[in-house]
Protein backbone atom coordinates (compact mmCIF):
# COMPACT_ATOMS: atom_id res chain seq x y z
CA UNK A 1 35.15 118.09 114.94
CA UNK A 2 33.96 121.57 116.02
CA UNK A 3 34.98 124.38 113.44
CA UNK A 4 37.76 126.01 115.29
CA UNK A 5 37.29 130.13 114.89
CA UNK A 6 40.32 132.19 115.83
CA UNK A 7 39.25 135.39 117.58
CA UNK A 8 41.76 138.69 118.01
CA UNK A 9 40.42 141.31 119.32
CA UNK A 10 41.62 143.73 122.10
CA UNK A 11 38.63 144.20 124.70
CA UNK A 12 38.81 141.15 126.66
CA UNK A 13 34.80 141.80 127.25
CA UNK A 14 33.91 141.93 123.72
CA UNK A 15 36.34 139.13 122.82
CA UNK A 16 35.00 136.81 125.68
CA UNK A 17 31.05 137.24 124.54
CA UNK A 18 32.03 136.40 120.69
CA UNK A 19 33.74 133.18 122.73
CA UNK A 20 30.48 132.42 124.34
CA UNK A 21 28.66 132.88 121.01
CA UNK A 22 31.05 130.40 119.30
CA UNK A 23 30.49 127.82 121.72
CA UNK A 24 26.57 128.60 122.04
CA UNK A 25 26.71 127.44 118.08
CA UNK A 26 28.83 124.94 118.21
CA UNK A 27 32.31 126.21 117.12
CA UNK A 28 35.96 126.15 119.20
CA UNK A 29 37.15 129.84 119.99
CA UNK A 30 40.58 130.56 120.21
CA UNK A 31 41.27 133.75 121.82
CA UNK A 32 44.30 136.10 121.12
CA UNK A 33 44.73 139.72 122.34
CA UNK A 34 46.95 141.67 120.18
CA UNK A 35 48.56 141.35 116.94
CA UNK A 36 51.72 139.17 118.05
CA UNK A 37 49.14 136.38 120.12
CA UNK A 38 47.31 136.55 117.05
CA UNK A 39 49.60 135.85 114.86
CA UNK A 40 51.51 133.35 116.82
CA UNK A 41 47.62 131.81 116.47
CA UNK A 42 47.99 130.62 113.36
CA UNK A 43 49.04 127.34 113.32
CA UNK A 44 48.08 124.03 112.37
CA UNK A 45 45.56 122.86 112.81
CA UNK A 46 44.81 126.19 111.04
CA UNK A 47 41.45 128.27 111.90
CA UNK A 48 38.32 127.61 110.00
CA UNK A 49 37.70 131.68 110.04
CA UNK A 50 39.40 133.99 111.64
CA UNK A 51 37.15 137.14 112.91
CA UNK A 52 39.51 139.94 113.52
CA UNK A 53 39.94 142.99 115.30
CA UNK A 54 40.95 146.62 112.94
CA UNK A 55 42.52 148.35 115.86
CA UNK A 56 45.60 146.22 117.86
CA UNK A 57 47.82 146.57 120.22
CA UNK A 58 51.30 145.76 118.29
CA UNK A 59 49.93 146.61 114.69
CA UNK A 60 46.53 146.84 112.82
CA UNK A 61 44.10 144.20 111.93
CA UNK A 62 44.61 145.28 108.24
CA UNK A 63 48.16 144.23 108.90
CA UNK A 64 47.68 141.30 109.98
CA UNK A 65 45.03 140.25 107.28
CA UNK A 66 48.02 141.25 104.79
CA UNK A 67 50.47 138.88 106.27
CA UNK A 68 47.47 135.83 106.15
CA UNK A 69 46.75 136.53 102.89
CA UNK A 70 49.93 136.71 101.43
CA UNK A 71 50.99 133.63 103.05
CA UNK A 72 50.40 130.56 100.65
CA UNK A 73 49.66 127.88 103.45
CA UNK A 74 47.11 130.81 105.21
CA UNK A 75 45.48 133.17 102.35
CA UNK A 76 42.60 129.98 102.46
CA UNK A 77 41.39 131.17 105.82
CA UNK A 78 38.02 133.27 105.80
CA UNK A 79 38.62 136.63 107.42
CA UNK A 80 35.82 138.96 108.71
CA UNK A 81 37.16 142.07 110.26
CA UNK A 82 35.34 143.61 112.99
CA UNK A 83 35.72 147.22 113.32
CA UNK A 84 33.84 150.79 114.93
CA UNK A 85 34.92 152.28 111.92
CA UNK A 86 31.83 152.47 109.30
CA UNK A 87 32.94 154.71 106.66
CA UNK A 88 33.14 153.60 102.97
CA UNK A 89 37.22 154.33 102.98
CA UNK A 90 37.86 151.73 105.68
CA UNK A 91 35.59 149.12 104.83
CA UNK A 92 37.31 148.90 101.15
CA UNK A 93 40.67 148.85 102.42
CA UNK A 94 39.87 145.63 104.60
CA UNK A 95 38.57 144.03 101.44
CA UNK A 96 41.06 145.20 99.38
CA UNK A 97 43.69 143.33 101.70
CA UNK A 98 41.59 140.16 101.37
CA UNK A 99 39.11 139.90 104.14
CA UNK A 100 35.67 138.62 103.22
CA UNK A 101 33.75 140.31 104.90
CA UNK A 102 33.19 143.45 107.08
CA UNK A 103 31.06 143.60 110.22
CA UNK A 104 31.00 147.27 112.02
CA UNK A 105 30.37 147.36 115.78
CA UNK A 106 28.47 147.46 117.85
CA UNK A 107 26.87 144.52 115.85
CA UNK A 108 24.12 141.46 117.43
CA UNK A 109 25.14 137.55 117.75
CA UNK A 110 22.54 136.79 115.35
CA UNK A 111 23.83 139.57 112.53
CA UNK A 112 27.58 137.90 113.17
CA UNK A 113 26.44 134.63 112.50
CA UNK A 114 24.30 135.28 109.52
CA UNK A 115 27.58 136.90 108.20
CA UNK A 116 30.20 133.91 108.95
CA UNK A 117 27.69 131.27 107.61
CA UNK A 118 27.54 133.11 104.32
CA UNK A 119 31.34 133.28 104.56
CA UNK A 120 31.77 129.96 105.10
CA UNK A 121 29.12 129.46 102.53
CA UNK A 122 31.56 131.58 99.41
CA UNK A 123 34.35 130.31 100.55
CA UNK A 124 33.26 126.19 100.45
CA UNK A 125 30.83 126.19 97.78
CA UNK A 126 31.27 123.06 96.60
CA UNK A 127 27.81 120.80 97.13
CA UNK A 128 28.74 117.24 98.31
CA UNK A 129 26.88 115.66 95.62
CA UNK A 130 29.25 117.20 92.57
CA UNK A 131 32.14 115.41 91.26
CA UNK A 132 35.05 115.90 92.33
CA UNK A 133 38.59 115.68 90.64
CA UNK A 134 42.42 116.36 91.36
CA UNK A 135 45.07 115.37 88.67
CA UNK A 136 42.92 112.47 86.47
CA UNK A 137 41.79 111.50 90.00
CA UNK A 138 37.94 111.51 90.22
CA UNK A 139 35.45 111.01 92.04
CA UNK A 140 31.49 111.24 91.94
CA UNK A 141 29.32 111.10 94.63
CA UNK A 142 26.09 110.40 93.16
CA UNK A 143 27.61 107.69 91.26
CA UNK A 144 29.86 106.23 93.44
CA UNK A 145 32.63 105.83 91.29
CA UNK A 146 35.84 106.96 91.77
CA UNK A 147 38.27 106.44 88.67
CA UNK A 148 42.22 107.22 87.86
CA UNK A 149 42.53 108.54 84.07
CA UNK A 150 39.21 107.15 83.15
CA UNK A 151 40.18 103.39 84.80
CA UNK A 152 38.00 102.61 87.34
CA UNK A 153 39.28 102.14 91.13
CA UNK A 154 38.02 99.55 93.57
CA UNK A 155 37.66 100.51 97.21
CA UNK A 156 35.59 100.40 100.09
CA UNK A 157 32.60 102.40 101.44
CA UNK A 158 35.19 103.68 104.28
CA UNK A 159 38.18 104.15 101.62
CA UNK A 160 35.58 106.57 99.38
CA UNK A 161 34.15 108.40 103.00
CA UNK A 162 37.79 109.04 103.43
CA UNK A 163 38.93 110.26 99.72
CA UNK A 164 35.27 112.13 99.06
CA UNK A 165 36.78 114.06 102.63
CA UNK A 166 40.51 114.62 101.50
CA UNK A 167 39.09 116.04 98.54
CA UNK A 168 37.04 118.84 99.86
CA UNK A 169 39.25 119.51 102.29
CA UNK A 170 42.60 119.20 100.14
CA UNK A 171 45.74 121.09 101.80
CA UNK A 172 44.86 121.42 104.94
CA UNK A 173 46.38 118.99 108.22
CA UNK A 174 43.84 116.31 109.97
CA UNK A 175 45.36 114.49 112.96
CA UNK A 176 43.66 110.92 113.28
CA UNK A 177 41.04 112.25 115.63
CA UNK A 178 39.54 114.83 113.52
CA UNK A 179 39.67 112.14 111.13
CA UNK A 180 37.21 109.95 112.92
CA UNK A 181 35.06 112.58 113.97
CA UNK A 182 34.83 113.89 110.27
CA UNK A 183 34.74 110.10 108.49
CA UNK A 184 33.69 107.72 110.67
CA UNK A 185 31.51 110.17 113.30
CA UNK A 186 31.56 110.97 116.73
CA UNK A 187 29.23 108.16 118.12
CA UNK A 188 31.09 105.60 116.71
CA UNK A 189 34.08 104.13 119.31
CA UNK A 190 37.29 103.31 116.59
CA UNK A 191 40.92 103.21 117.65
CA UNK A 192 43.02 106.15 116.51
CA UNK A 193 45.34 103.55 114.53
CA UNK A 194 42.17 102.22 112.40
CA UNK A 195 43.05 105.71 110.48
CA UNK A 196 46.13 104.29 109.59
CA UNK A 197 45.09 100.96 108.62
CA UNK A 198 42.12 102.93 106.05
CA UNK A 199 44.54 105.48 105.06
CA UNK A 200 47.03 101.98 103.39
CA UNK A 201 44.10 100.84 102.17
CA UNK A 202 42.98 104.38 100.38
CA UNK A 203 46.69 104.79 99.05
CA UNK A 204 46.32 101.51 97.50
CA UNK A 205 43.48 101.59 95.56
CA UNK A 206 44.38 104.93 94.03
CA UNK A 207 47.83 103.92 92.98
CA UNK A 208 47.06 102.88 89.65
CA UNK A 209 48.67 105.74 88.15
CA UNK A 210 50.50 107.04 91.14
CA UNK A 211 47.50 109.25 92.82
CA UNK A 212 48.44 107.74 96.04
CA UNK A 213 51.63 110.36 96.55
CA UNK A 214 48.51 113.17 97.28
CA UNK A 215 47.62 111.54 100.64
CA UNK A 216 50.49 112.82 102.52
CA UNK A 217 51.81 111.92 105.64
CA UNK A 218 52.53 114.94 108.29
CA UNK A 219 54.79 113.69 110.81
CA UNK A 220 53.80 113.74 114.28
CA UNK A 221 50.35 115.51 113.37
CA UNK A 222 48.02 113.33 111.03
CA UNK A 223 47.64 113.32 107.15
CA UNK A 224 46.96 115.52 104.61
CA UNK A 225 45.72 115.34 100.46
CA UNK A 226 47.58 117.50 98.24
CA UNK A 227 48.94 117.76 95.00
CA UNK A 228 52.05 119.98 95.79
C-alpha cells in the first residue's frame, strides 16, 4: 500500500506539482487547502507525513502542527513545514511545535524528497532484522522465534509476517486490504476474509499469557496491535 502523504498548502499550483511529485515516487497525495480541509484531513487511515503549509487561510500551519502534536492518536505523524519564510526565528518555532523538519521555498522535487526520506528514516528507525518486543511479547527476526515471557510460541510463516508487521506498525488502523498488500503482497490474489481467518490464527498462538488482547479489532475499518 502506497504511503499516503497529506498535503495543505494554499496555492493550488504549488500544491498540485508536490501531488504530481508524490505520485511520480510512488506515494498517495491527499490534498487540502486551508487549515479547516486540513484538519478535517486527518483521519484514519492517518497520513504517513504530513507536509504542511506556514501561511493558511483559517489559521497558521504552526497552528495546526500544535493541534497534531498534542493530539495522542496524531503527534506520531511526521510533519515537514513548508514555508517562504527563511529566517532563524521562524524555522525554530516550527520545530519547537514539533515538526521535523523545515523546507523553505522555493525548494526542488529532488531537495523535498531527500528531506521526507530522512524523515521517514528518524522517525521509523527500527531495522527489520532487530528484535522486537511489546509486554513479554517477543519476537526476533533473524531467529525466527517469537516467545510470550520467555515460553516459546508456535505459529506459522503467515502468522509471524503478520505479528513481525503489527509490531512495527503498532497503533495505527489497517483495513484488510492494506493488510494484504503489506503481508501477503500485491501480486498475490487472496480474499479480503483470509485476513480474518490469519488474524484467529495469530490471536491464538499468542494467547499463552493473554498477548492476544493487543491485536484489536476496529469495527467497520480493519485491525489494529496495541497495548492500550
Amino acid at each position: 500500500m502506497a504511503r499516503k502523504i497529506l498535503i495543505v498548502e494554499d496555492e493550488a499550483p504549488i500544491r498540485e506539482m508536490l501531488a504530481f511529485v508524490m505520485e511520480q515516487h510512488g506515494y498517495q497525495p491527499v490534498e487540502a487547502g486551508d487549515f479547516e480541509r486540513g484538519l478535517a484531513a486527518i483521519t484514519e487511515p492517518y497520513p504517513d507525513m504530513i507536509l504542511l503549509d506556514w501561511m493558511l487561510p483559517g489559521g497558521s500551519g504552526v497552528q495546526l502542527a500544535k493541534q497534531i502534536k498534542s493530539q495522542e492518536h496524531t503527534r506520531h505523524i511526521p510533519i515537514i513545514m513548508l514555508t517562504a519564510r527563511s529566517e532563524e526565528e521562524d524555522k525554530i518555532r516550527g520545530l519547537e511545535v514539533g515538526a521535523d523538519d523545515y523546507i523553505t521555498k522555493p525548494f526542488s522535487p529532488k531537495e523535498l524528497m531527500a528531506r521526507m526520506r530522512a524523515v521517514f528514516r528518524r522517525v521509523s528507525p527500527t531495522s527489520l532484522d532487530e528484535p522486537l518486543e511489546v509486554e513479554g511479547l517477543k519476537l526476533d527476526p533473524v531467529s525466527h522465534r517469537v516467545t510470550a515471557n520467555s515460553d516459546p510460541l508456535d505459529m506459522g510463516p503467515t502468522e509471524f509476517r503478520l505479528l513481525h508487521f503489527f509490531m512495527t506498525h503498532s497503533d495505527r488502523v489497517y483495513s484488510r486490504e492494506q493488510l494484504l498488500d503489506h503481508v501477503w503482497g500485491t501480486n498475490v490474489f487472496v480474499e479480503d476474509r483470509t485476513v480474518d481467518v490469519h488474524i484467529r490464527r495469530l490471536r491464538k498462538a499468542i494467547s499463552l499469557h493473554g498477548h492476544d488482547r493487543l491485536v484489536q479489532t476496529v469495527r467497520g475499518v480493519g485491525y489494529r496491535f496495541s497495548n492500550r
